[in-house]
N, C-alpha and C. Protein backbone atom coordinates (compact mmCIF):
# COMPACT_ATOMS: atom_id res chain seq x y z
N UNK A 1 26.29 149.28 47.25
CA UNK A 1 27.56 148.61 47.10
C UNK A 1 28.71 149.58 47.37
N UNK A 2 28.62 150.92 47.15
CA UNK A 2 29.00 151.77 47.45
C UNK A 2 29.90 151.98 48.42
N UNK A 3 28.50 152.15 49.26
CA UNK A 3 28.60 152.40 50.78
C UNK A 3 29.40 151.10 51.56
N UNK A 4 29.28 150.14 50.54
CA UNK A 4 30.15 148.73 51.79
C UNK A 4 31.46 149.00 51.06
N UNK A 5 31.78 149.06 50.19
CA UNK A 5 33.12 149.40 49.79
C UNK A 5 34.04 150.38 50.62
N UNK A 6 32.98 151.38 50.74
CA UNK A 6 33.37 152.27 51.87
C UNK A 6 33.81 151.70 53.51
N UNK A 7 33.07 151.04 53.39
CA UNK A 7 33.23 150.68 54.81
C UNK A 7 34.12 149.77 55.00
N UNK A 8 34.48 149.01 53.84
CA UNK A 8 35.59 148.03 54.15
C UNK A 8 36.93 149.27 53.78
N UNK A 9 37.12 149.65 52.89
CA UNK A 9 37.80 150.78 52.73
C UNK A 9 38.66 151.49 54.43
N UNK A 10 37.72 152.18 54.88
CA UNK A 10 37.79 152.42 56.08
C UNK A 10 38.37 151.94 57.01
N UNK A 11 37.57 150.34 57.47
CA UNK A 11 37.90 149.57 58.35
C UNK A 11 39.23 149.07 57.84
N UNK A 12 39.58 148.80 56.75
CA UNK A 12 41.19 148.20 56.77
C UNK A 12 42.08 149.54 56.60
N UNK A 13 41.91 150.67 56.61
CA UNK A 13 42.69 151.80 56.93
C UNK A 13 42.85 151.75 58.62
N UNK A 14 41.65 151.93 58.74
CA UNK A 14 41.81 152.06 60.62
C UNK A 14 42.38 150.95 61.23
N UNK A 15 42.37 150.00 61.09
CA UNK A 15 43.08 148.14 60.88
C UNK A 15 44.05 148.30 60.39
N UNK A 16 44.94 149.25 59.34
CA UNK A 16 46.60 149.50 59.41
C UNK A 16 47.18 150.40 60.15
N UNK A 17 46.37 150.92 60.48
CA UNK A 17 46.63 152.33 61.72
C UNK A 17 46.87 151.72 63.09
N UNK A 18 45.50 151.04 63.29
CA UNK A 18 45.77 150.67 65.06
C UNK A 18 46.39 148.99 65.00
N UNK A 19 46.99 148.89 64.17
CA UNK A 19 47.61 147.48 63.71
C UNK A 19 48.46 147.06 64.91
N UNK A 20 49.02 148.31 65.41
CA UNK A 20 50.40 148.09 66.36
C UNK A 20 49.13 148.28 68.08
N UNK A 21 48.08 148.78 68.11
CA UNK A 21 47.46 148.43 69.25
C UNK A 21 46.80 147.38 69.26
N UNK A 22 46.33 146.30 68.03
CA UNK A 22 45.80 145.57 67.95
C UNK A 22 46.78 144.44 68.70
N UNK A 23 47.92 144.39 67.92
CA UNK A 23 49.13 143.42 68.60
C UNK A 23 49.58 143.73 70.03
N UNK A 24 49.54 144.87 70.43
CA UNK A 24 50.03 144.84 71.97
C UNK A 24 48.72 144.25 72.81
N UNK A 25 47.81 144.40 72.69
CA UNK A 25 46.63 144.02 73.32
C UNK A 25 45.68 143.26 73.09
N UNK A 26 46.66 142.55 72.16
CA UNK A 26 45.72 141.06 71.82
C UNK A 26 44.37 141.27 70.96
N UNK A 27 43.90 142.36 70.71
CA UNK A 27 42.97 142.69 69.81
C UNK A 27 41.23 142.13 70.82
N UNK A 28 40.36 141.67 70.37
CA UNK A 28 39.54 141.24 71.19
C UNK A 28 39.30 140.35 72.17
N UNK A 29 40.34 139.91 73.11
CA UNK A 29 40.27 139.40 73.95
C UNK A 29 39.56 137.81 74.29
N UNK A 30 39.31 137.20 75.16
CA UNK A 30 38.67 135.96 75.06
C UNK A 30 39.85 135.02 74.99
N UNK A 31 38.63 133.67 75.20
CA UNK A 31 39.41 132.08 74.73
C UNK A 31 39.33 131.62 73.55
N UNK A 32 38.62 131.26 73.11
CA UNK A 32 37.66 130.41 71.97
C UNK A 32 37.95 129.05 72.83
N UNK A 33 37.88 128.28 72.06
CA UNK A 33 38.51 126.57 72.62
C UNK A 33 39.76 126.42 72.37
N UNK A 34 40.40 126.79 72.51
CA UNK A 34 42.30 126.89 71.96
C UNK A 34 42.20 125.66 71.49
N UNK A 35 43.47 125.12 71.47
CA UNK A 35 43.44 124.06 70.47
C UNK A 35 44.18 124.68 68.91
N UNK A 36 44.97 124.26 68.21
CA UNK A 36 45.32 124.90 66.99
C UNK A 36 44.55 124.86 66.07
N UNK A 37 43.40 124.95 65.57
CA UNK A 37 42.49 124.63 63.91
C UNK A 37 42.95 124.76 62.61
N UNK A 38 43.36 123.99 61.68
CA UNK A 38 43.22 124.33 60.38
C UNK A 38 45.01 124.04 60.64
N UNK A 39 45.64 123.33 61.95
CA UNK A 39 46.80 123.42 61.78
C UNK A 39 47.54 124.19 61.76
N UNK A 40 47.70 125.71 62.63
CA UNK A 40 48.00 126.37 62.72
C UNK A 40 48.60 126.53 63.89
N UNK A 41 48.46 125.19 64.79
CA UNK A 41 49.19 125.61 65.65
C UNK A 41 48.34 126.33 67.36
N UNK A 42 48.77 126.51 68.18
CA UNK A 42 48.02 127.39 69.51
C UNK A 42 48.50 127.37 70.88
N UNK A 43 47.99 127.93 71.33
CA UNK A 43 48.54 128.11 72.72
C UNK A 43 48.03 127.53 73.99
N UNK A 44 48.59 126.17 74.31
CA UNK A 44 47.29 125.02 74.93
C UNK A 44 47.85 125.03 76.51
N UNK A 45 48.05 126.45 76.74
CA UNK A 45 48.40 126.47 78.14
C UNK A 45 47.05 126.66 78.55
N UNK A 46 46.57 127.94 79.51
CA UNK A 46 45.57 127.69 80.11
C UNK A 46 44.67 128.50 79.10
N UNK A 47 43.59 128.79 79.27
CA UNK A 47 42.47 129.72 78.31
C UNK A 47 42.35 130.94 79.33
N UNK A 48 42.92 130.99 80.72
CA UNK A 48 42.75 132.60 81.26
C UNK A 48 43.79 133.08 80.96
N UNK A 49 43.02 134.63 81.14
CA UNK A 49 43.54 136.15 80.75
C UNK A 49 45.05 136.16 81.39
N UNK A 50 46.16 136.23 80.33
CA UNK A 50 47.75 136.53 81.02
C UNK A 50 47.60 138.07 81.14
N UNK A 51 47.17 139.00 81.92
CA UNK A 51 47.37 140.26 81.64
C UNK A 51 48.91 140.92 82.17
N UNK A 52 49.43 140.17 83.22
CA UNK A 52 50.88 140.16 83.45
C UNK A 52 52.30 139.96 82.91
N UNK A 53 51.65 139.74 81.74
CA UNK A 53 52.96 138.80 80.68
C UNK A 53 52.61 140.01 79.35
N UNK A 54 54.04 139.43 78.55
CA UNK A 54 54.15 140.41 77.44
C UNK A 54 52.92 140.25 76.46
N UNK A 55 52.66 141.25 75.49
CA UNK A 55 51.94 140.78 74.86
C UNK A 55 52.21 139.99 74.25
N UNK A 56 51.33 138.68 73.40
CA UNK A 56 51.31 137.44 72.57
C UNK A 56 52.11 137.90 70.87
N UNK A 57 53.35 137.11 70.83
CA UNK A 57 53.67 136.99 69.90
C UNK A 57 53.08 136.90 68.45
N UNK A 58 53.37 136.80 67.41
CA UNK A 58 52.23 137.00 66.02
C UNK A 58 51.98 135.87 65.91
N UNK A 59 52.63 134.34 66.38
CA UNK A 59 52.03 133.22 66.09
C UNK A 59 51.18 132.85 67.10
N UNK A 60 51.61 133.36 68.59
CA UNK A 60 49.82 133.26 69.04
C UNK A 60 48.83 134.30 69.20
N UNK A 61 48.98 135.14 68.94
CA UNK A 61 48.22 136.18 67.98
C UNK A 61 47.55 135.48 67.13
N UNK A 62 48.17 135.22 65.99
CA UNK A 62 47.85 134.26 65.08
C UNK A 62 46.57 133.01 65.60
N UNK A 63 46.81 131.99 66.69
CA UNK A 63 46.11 131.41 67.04
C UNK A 63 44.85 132.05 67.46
N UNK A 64 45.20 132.52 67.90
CA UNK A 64 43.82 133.55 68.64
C UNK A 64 43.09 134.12 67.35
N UNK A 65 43.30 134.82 66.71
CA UNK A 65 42.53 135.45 65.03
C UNK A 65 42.19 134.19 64.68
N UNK A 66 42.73 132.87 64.83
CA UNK A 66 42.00 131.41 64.36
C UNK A 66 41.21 131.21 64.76
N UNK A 67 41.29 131.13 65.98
CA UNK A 67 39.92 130.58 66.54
C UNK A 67 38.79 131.49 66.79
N UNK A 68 39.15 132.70 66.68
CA UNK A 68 37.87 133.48 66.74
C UNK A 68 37.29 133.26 64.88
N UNK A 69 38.06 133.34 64.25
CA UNK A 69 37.74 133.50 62.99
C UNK A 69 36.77 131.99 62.65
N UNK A 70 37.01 131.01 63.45
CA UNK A 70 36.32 129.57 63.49
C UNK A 70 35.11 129.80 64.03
N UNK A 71 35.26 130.53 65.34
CA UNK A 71 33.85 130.63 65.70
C UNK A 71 32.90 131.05 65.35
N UNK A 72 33.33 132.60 64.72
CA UNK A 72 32.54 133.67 63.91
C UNK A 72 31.92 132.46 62.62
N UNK A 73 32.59 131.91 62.13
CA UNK A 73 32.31 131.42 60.86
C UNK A 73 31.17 130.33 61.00
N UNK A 74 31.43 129.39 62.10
CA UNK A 74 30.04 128.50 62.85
C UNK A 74 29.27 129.40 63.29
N UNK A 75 28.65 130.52 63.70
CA UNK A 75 27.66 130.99 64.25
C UNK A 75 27.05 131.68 62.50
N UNK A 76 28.00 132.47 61.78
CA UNK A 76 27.52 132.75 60.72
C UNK A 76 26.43 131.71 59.58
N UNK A 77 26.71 130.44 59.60
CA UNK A 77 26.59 129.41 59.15
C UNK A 77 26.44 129.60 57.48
N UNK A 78 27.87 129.60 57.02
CA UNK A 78 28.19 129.81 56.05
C UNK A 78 27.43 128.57 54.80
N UNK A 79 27.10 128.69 53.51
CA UNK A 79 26.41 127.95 52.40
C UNK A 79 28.26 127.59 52.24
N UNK A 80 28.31 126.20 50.92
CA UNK A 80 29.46 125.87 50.59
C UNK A 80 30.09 126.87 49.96
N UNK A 81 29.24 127.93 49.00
CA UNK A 81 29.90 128.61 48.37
C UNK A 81 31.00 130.09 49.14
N UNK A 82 29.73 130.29 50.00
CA UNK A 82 30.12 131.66 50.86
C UNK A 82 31.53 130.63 51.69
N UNK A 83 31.88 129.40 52.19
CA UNK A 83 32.60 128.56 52.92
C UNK A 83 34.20 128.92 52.04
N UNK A 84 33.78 128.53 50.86
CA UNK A 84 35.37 129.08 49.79
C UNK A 84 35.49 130.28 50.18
N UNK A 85 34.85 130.95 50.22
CA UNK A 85 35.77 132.87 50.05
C UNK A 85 35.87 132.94 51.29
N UNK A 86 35.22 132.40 52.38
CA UNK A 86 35.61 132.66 53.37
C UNK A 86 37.00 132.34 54.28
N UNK A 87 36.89 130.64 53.18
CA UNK A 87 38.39 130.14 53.66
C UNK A 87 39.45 131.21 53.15
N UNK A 88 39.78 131.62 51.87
CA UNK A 88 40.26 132.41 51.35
C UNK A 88 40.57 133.67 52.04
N UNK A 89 40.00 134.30 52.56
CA UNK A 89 39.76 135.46 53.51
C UNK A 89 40.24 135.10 54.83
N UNK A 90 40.38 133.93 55.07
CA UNK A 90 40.51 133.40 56.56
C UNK A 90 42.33 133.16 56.41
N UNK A 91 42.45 132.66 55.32
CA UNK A 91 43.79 132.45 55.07
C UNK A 91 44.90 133.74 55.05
N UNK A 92 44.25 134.62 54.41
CA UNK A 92 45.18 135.49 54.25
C UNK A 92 44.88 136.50 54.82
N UNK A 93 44.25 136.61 55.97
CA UNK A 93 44.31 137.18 57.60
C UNK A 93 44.84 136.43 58.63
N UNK A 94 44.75 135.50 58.36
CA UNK A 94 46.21 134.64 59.34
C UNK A 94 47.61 135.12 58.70
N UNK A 95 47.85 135.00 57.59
CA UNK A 95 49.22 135.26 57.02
C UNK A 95 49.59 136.44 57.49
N UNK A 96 48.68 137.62 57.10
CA UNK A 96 49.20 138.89 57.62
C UNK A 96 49.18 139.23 58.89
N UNK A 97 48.73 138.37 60.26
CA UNK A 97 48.56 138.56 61.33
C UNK A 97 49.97 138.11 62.23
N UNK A 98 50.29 136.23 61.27
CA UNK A 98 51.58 135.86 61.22
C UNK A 98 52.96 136.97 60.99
N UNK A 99 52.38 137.86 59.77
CA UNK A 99 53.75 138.51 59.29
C UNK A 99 53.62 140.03 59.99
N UNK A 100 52.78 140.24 60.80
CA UNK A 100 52.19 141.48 61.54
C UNK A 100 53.70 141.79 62.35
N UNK A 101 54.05 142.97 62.67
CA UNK A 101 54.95 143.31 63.66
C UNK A 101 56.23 142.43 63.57
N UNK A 102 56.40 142.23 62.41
CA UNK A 102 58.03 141.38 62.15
C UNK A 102 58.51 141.59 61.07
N UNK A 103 60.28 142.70 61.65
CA UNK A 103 60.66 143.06 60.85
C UNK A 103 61.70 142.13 59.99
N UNK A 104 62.01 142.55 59.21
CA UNK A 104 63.13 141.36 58.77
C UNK A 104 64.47 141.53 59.15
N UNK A 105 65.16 140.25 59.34
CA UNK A 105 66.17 139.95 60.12
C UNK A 105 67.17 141.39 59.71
N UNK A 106 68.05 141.77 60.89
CA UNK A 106 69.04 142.44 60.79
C UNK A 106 70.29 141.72 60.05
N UNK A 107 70.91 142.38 59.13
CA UNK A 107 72.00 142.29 58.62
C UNK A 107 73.05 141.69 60.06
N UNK A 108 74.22 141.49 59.21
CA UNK A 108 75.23 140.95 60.13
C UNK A 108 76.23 141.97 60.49
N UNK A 109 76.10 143.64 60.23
CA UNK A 109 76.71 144.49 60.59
C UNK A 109 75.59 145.18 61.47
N UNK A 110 76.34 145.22 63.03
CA UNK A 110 75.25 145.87 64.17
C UNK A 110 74.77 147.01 63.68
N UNK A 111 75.38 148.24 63.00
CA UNK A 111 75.08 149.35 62.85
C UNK A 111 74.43 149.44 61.67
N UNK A 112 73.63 149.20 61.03
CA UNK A 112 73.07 149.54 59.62
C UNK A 112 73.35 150.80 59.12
N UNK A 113 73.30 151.24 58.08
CA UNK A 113 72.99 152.78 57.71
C UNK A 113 71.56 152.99 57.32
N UNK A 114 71.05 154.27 57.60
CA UNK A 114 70.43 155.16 57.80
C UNK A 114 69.82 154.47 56.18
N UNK A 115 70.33 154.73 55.49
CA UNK A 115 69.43 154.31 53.89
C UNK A 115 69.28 152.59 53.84
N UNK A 116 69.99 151.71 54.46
CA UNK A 116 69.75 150.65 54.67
C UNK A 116 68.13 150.56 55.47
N UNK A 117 68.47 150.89 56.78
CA UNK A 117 67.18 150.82 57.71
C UNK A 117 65.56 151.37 56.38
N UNK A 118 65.96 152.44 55.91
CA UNK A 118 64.68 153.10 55.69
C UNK A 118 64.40 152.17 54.32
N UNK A 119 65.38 151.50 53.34
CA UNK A 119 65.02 150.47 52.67
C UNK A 119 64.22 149.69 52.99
N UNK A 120 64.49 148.89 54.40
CA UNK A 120 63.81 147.41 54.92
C UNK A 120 62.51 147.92 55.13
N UNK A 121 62.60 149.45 55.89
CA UNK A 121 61.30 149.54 56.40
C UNK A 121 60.41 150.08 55.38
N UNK A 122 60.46 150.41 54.29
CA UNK A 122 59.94 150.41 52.42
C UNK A 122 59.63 149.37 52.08
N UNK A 123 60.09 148.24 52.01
CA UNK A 123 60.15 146.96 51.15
C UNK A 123 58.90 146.49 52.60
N UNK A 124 59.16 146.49 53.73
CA UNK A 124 58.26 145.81 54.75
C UNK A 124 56.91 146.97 54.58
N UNK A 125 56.90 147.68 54.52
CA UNK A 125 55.27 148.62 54.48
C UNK A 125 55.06 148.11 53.15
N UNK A 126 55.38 147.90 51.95
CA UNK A 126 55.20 147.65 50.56
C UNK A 126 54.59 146.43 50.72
N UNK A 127 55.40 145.56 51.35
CA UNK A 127 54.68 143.63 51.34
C UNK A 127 53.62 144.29 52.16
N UNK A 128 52.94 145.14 53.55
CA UNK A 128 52.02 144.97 54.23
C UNK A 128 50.93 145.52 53.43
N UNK A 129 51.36 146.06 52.45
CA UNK A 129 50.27 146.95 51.54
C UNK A 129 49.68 146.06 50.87
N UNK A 130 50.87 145.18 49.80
CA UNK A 130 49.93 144.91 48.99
C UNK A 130 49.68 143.44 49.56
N UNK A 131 49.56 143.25 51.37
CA UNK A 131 48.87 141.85 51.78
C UNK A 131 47.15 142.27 51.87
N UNK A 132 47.70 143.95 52.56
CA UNK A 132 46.60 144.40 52.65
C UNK A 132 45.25 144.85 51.31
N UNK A 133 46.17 145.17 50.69
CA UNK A 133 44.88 145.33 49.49
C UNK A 133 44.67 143.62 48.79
N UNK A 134 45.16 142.72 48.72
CA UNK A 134 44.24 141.53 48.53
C UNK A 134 43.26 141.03 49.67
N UNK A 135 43.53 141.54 50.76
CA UNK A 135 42.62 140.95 51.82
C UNK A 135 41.65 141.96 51.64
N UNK A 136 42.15 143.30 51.32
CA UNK A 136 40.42 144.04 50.60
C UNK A 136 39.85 143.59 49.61
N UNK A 137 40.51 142.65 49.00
CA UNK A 137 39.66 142.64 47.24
C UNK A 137 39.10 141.16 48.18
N UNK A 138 39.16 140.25 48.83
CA UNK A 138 38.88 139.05 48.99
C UNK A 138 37.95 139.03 50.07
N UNK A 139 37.83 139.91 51.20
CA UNK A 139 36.93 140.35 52.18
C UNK A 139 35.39 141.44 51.16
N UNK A 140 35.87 142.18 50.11
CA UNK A 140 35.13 142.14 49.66
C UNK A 140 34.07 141.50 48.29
N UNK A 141 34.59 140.18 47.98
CA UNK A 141 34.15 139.23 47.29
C UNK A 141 33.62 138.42 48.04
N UNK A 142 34.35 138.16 49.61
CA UNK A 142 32.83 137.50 50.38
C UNK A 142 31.64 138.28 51.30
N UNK A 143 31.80 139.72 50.94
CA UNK A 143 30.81 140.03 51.66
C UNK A 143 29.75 140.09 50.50
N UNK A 144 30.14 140.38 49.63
CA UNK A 144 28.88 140.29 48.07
C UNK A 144 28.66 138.80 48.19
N UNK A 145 28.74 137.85 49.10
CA UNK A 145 28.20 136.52 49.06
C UNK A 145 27.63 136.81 50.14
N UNK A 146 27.23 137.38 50.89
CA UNK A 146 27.09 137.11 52.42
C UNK A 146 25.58 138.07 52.53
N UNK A 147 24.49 137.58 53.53
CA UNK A 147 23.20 137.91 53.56
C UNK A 147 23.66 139.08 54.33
N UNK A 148 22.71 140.03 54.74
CA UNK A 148 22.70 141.05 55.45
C UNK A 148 22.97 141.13 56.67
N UNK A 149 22.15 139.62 57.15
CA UNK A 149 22.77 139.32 58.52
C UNK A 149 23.86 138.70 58.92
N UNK A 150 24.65 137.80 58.04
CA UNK A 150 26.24 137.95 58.16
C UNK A 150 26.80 138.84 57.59
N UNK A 151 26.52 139.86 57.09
CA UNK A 151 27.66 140.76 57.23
C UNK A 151 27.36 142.10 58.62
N UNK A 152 26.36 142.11 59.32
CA UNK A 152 26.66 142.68 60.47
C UNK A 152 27.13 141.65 61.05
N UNK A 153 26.84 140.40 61.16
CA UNK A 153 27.83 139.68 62.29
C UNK A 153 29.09 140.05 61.95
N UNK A 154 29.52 139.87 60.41
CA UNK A 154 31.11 139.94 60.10
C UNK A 154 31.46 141.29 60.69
N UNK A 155 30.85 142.77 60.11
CA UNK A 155 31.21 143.60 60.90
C UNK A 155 31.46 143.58 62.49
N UNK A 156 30.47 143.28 63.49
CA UNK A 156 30.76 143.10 64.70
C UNK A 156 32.21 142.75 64.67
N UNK A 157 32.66 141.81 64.68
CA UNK A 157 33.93 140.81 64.51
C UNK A 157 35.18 140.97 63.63
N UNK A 158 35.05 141.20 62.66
CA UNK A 158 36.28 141.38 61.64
C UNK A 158 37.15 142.13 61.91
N UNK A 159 36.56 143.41 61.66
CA UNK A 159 37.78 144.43 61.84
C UNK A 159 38.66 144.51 63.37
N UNK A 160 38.03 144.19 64.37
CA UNK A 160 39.18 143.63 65.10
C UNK A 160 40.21 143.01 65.07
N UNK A 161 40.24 142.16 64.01
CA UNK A 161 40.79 141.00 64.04
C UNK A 161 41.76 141.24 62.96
N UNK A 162 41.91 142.24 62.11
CA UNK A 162 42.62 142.55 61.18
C UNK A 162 44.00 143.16 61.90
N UNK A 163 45.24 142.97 61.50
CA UNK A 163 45.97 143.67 62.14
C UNK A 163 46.47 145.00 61.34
């Protein structure tokens, strides 16, 4: 138990680190079936690769962590119980994927000061922290549900998907 603590440990350190390469590059790539799931919304232009265009905003970002997170979860073939924590876990990796790379609005004076700026950007690492340590306590309450062989599938998959 240890050792997976560790490893989730890890993986959501390295997942706040490469958070900002995850968002420029779309993180793992692919279609799924676009389409929005769970109401979230998506991006129902085409399903090929834009590699010419900016990277995807956090709400289709967002879509994209949905539908992979849908698929992963049908191939896993989750019991009802492991289905709750997973929704749970599913939820609040969309939220933080949503609130990924968005700072909060600028004041109505162009120039901020110097202790202003480093405030916002305190109060914004503070909310990403503590989104991030419930999505550790809740990623690891469903992997203590999860057989051996979904949690290498989850490994394969997850930590990509974390921003």
């Amino acid at each position: 138990m240890k050792n997976l603590q560790k490893s989730i440990t890890v993986a959501l350190l390295l997942a706040a680190l490469g958070g900002q390469v995850l968002a420029q590059y779309g993180g793992m790539g692919g279609g799924g079936m676009g389409g929005g799931r769970r109401g979230h919304g998506g991006d129902s232009t085409t399903g090929t690769s834009r590699t010419g265009d900016a990277p995807p905003g956090p709400q289709a970002r967002a879509s994209q962590v949905n539908d992979k997170l849908y698929d992963l979860r049908s191939r896993m073939q989750l019991t009802p119980e492991q289905g709750k924590l997973w929704d749970a876990m599913s939820d609040q990796l969309w939220d933080m994927t949503v609130h990924s790379g968005t700072a909060r609005a600028p004041a109505d004076d162009d120039t901020p000061s110097a202790l202003l700026v480093v405030q916002r950007h305190t109060a914004d690492a503070q909310d990403r922290a503590t989104r991030m340590q419930k999505l550790g306590e809740t990623i690891g309450k469903l992997y203590a549900a999860l057989t051996p062989e979904q949690q290498r599938m989850a490994d394969q998959s997850l930590p990509a998907l974390i921003p």
